[in-house]
C-alpha atoms as a PDB file:
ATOM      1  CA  UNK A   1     129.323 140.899 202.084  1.00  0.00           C
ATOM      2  CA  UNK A   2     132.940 141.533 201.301  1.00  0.00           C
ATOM      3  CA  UNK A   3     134.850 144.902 201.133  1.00  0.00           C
ATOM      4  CA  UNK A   4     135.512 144.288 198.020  1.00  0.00           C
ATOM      5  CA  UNK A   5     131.995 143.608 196.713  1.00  0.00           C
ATOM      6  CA  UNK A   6     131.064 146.554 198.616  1.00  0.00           C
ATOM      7  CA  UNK A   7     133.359 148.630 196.650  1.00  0.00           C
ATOM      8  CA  UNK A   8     131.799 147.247 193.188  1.00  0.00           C
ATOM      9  CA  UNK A   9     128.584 148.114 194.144  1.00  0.00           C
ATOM     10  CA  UNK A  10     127.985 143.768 193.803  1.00  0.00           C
ATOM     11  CA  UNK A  11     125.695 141.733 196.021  1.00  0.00           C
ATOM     12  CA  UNK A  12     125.869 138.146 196.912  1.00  0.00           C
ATOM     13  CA  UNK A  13     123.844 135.384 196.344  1.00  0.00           C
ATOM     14  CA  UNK A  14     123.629 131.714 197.702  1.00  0.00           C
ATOM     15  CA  UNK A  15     124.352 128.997 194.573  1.00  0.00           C
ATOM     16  CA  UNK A  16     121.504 126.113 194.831  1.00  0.00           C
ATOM     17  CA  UNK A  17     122.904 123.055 195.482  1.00  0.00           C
ATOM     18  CA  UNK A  18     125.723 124.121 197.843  1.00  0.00           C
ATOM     19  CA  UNK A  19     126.941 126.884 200.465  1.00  0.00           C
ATOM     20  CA  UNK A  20     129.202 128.944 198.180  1.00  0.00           C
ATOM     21  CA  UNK A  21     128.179 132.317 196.780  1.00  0.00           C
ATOM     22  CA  UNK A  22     128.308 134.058 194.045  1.00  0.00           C
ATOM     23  CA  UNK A  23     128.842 137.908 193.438  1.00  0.00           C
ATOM     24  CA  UNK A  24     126.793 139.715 191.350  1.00  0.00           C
ATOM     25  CA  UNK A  25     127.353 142.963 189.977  1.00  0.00           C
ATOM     26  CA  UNK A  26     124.933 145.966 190.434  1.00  0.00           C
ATOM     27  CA  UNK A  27     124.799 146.437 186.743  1.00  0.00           C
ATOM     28  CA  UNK A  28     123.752 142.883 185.818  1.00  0.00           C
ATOM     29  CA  UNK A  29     121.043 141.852 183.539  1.00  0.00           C
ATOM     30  CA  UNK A  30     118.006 140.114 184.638  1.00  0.00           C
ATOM     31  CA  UNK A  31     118.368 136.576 183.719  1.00  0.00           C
ATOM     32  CA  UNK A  32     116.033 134.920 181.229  1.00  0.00           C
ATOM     33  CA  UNK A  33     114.864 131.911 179.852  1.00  0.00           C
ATOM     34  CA  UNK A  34     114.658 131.303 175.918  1.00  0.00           C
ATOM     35  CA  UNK A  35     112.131 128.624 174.790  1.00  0.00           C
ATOM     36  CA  UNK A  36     113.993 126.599 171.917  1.00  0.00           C
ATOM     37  CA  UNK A  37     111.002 124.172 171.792  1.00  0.00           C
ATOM     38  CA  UNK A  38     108.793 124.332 170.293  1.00  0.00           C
ATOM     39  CA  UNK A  39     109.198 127.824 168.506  1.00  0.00           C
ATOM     40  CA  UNK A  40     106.808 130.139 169.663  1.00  0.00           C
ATOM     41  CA  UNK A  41     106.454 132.663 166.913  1.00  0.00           C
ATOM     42  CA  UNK A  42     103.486 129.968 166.216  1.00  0.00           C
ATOM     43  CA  UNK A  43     101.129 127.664 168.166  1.00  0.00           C
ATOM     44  CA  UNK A  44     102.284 124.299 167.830  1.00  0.00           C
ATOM     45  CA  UNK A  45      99.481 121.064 168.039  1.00  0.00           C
ATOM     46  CA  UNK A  46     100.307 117.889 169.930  1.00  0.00           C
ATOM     47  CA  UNK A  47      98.467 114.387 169.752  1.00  0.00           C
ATOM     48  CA  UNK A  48      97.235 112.772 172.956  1.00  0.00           C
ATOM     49  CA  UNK A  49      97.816 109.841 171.777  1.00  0.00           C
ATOM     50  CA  UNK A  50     100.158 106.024 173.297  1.00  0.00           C
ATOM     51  CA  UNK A  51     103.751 106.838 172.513  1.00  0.00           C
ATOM     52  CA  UNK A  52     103.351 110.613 171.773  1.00  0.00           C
ATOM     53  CA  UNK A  53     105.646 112.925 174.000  1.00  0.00           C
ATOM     54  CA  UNK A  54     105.834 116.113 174.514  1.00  0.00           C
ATOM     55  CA  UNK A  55     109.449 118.394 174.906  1.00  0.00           C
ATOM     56  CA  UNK A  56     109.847 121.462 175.591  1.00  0.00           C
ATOM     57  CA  UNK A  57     113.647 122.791 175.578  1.00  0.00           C
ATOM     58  CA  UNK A  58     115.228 125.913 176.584  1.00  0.00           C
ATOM     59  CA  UNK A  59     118.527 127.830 177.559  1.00  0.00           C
ATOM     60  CA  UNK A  60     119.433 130.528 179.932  1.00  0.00           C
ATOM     61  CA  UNK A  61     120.380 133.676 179.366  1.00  0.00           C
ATOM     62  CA  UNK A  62     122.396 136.444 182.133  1.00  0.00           C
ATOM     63  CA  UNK A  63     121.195 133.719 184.517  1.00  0.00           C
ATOM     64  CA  UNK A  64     123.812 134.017 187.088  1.00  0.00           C
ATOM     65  CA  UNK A  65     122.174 131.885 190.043  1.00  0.00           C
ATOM     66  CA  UNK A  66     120.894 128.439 189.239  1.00  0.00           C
ATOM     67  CA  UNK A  67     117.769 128.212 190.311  1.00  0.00           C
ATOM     68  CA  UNK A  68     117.019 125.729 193.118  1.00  0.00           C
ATOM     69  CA  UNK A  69     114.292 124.153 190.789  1.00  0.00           C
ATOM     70  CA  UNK A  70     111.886 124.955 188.243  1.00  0.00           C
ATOM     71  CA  UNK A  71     108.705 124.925 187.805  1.00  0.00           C
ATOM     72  CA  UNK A  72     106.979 124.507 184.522  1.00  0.00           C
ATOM     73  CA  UNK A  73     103.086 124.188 184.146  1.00  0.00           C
ATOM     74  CA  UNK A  74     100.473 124.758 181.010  1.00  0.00           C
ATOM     75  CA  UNK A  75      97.528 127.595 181.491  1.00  0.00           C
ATOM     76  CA  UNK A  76      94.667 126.623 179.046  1.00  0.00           C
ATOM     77  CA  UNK A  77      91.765 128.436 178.049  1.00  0.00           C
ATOM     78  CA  UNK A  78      89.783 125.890 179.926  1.00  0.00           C
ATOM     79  CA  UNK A  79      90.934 128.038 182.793  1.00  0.00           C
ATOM     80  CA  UNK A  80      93.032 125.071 184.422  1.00  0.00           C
ATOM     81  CA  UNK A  81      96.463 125.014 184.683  1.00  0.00           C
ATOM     82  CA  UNK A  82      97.852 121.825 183.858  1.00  0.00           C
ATOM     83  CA  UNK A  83     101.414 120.515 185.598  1.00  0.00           C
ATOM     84  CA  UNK A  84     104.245 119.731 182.635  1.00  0.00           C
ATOM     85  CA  UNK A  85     106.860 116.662 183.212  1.00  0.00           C
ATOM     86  CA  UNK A  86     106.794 113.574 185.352  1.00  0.00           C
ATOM     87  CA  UNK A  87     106.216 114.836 188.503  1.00  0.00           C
ATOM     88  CA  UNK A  88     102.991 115.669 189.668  1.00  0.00           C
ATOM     89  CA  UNK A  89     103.621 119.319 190.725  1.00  0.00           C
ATOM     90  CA  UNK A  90     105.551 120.138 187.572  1.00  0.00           C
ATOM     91  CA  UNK A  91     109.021 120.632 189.638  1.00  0.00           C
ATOM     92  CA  UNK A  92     112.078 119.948 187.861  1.00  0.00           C
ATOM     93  CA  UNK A  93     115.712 120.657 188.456  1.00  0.00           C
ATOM     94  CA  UNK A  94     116.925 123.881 188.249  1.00  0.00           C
ATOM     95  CA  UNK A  95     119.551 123.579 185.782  1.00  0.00           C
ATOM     96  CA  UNK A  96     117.606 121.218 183.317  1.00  0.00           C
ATOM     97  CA  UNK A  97     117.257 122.666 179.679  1.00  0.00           C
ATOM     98  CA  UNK A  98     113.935 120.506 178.444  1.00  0.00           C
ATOM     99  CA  UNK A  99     111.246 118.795 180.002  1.00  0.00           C
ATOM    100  CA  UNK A 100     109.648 115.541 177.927  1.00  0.00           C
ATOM    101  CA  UNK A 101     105.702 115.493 179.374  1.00  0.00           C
ATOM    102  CA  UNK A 102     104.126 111.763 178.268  1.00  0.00           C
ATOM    103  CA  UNK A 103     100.550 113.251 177.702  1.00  0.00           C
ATOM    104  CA  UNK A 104      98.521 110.460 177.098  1.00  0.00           C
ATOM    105  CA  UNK A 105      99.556 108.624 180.392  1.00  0.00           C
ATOM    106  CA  UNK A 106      98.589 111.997 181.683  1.00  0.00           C
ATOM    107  CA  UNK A 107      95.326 111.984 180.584  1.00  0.00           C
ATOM    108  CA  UNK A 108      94.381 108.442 181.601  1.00  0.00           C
ATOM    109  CA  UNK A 109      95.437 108.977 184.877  1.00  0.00           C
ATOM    110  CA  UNK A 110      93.555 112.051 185.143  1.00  0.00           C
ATOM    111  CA  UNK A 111      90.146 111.127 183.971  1.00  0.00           C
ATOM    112  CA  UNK A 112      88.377 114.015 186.560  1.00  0.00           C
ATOM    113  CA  UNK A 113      90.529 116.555 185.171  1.00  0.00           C
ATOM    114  CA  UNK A 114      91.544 115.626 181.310  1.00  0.00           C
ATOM    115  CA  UNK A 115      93.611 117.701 178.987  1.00  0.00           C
ATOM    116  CA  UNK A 116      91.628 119.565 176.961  1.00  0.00           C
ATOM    117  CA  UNK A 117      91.998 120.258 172.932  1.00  0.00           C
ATOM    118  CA  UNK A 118      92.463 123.820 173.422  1.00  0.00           C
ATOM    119  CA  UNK A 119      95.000 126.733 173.103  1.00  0.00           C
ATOM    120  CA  UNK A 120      97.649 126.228 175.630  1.00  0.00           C
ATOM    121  CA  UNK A 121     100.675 128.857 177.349  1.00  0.00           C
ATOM    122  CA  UNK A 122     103.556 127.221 178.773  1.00  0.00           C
ATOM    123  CA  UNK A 123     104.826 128.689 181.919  1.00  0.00           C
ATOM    124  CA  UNK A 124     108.203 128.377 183.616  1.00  0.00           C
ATOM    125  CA  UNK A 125     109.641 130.197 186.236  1.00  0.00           C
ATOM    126  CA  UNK A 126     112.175 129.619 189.001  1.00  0.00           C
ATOM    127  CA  UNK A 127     111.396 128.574 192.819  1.00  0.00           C
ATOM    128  CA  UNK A 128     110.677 132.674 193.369  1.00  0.00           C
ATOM    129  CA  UNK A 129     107.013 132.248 191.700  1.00  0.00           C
ATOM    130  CA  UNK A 130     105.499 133.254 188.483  1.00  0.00           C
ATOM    131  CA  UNK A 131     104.859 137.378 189.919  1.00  0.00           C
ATOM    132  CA  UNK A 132     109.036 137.308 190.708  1.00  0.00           C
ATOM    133  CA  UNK A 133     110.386 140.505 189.760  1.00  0.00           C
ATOM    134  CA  UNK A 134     113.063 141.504 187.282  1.00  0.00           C
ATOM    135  CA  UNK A 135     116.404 140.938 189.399  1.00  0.00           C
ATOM    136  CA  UNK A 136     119.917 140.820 188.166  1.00  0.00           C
ATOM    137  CA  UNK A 137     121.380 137.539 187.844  1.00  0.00           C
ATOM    138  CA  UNK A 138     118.387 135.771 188.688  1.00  0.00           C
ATOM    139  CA  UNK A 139     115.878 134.328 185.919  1.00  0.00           C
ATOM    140  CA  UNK A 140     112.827 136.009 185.045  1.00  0.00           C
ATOM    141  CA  UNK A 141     109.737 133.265 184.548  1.00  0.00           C
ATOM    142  CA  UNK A 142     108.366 132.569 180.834  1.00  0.00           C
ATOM    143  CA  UNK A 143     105.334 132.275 179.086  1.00  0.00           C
ATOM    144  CA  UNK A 144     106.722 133.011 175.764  1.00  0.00           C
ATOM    145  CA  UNK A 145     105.052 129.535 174.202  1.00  0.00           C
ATOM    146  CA  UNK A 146     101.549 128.658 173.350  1.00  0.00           C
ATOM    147  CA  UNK A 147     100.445 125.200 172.049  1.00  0.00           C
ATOM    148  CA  UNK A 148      97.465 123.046 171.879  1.00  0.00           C
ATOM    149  CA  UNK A 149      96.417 119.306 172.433  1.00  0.00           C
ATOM    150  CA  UNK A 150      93.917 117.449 169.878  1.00  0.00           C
ATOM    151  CA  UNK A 151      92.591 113.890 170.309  1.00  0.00           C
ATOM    152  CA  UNK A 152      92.964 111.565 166.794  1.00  0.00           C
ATOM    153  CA  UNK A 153      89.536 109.843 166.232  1.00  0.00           C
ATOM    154  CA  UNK A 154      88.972 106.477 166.594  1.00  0.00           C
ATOM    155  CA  UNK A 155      89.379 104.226 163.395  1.00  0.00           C
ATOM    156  CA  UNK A 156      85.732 102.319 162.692  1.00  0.00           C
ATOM    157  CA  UNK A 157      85.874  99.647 160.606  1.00  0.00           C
ATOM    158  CA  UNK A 158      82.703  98.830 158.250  1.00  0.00           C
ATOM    159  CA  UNK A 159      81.647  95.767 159.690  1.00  0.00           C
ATOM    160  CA  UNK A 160      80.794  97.729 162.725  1.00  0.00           C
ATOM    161  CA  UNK A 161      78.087  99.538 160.531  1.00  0.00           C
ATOM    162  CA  UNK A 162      80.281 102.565 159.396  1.00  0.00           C
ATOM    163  CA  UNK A 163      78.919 104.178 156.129  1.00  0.00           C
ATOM    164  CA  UNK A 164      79.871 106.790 154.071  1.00  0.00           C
ATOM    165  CA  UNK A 165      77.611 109.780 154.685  1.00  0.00           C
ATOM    166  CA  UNK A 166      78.081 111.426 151.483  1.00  0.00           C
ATOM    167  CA  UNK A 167      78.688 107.900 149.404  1.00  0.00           C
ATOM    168  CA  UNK A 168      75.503 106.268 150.038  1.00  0.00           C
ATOM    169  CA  UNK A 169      72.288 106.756 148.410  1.00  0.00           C
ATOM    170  CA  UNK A 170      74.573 109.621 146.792  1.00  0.00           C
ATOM    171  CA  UNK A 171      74.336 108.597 143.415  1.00  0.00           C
ATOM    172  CA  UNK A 172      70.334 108.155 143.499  1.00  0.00           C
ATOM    173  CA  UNK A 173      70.212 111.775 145.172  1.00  0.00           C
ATOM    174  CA  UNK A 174      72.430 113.341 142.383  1.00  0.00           C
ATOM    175  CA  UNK A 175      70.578 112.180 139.489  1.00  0.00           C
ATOM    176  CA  UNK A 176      66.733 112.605 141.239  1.00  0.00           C
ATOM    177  CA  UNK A 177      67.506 116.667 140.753  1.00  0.00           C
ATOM    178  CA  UNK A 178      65.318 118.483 138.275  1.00  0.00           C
ATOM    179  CA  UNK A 179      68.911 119.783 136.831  1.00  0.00           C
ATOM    180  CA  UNK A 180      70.744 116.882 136.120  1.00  0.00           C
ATOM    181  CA  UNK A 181      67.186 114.925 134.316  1.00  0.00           C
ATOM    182  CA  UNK A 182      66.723 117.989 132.243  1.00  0.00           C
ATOM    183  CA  UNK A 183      70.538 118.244 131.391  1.00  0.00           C
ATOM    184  CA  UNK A 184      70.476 114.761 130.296  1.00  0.00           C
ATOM    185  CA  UNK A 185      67.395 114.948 128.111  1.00  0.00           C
ATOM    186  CA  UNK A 186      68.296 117.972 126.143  1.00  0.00           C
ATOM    187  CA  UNK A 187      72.266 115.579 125.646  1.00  0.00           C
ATOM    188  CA  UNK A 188      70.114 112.553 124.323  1.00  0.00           C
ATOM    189  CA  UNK A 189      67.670 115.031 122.273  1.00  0.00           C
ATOM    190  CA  UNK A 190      70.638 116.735 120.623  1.00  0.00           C
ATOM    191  CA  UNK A 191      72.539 113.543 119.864  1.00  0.00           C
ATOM    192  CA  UNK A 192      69.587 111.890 117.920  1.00  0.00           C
ATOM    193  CA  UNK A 193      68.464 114.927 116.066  1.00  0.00           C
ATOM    194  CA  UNK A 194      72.636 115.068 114.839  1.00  0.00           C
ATOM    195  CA  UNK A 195      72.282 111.429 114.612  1.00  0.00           C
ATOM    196  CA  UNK A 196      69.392 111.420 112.036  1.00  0.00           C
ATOM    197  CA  UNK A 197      70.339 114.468 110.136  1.00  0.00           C
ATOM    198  CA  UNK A 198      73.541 112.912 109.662  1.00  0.00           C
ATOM    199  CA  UNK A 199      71.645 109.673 108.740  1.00  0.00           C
ATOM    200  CA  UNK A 200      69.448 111.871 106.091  1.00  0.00           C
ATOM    201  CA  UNK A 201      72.391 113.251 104.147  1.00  0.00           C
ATOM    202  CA  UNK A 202      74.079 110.278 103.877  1.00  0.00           C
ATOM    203  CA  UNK A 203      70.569 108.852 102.131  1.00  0.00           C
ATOM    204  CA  UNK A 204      70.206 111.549  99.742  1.00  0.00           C
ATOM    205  CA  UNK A 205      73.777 111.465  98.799  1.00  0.00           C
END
């Protein structure tokens, strides 16, 4: 450490990627990472489905020494945790802003362990861990995000034998009740008995 950092009260830290360092003063902020996608004030639902991908986007805040990578995995209530991105440990670089996670090639590579249509928290954190503590300059991991996974069904056409669960037979059911027979009776009654009275005066007029 240099006098001169000494005399600031600054420490110094190793940049990734290369042997300089970088001074940081006592009084900086822990770093942190803000989630711009997708917003997580709510839960946001993604389709497993061909041609559906996932992104999640951030930026960095007080971050003062690039992280040498980045880690970003999803915890689901399932109790797995699930890794995010094309690589199979969820490692990215440290200084990339969004990760794009193709979900359905995901899942059919991972038939033992599928993604599951549940509630989902994305996690991020730097090559420190997810229990890193607060430290100035350096970012602090996420897990501001939540989302969850659902699987479309399957379209069946009606030459497979598809039917309509509340279409058939549901006219026959409708008009079998007690209800709707003595509704229609007590119609038919009152429209002949207008019928013929109106049949009557028009006789004795």
């Amino acid at each position: 450490m240099s006098s001169s950092s000494s005399r600031s009260g600054s420490q110094s830290a190793s940049s990734s990627g290369n042997s300089s360092t970088i001074s940081i003063p006592a009084t900086a902020a822990a770093g942190s990472l803000t989630i711009t996608q997708p917003p997580t004030t709510v839960t946001s639902f993604y389709k497993i489905a061909s041609n559906e991908m996932v992104t999640f986007g951030w930026n960095f805040t007080d971050v003062l020494v690039t992280p040498t990578h980045l880690t970003v995995s999803a915890q689901c209530d399932n109790g797995n945790t699930y890794p995010v991105g094309p690589a199979s440990d969820g490692i990215i670089d440290g200084s990339a802003t969004q990760v794009v996670w193709d979900v359905y090639s995901y899942q059919k590579s991972h038939s033992d362990n599928p993604l599951p249509q549940a509630t989902c928290t994305l996690l991020i954190c730097d090559e420190r861990g997810l229990g890193a503590s607060r430290r100035g300059g350096y970012m602090n991991p996420n897990s501001e995000a939540t989302f969850a996974f659902y699987t479309p069904q399957s379209y069946t056409p009606i030459s497979s034998g598809w039917s309509c669960a509340i279409c058939s037979n549901g006219f026959s059911s409708y008009i079998a009740q007690p209800t709707v027979i003595t509704l229609v009776a007590t119609t038919l009654i009152v429209f002949l008995s207008g019928f013929q009275l109106l049949r009557n005066a028009f006789r004795s007029t």
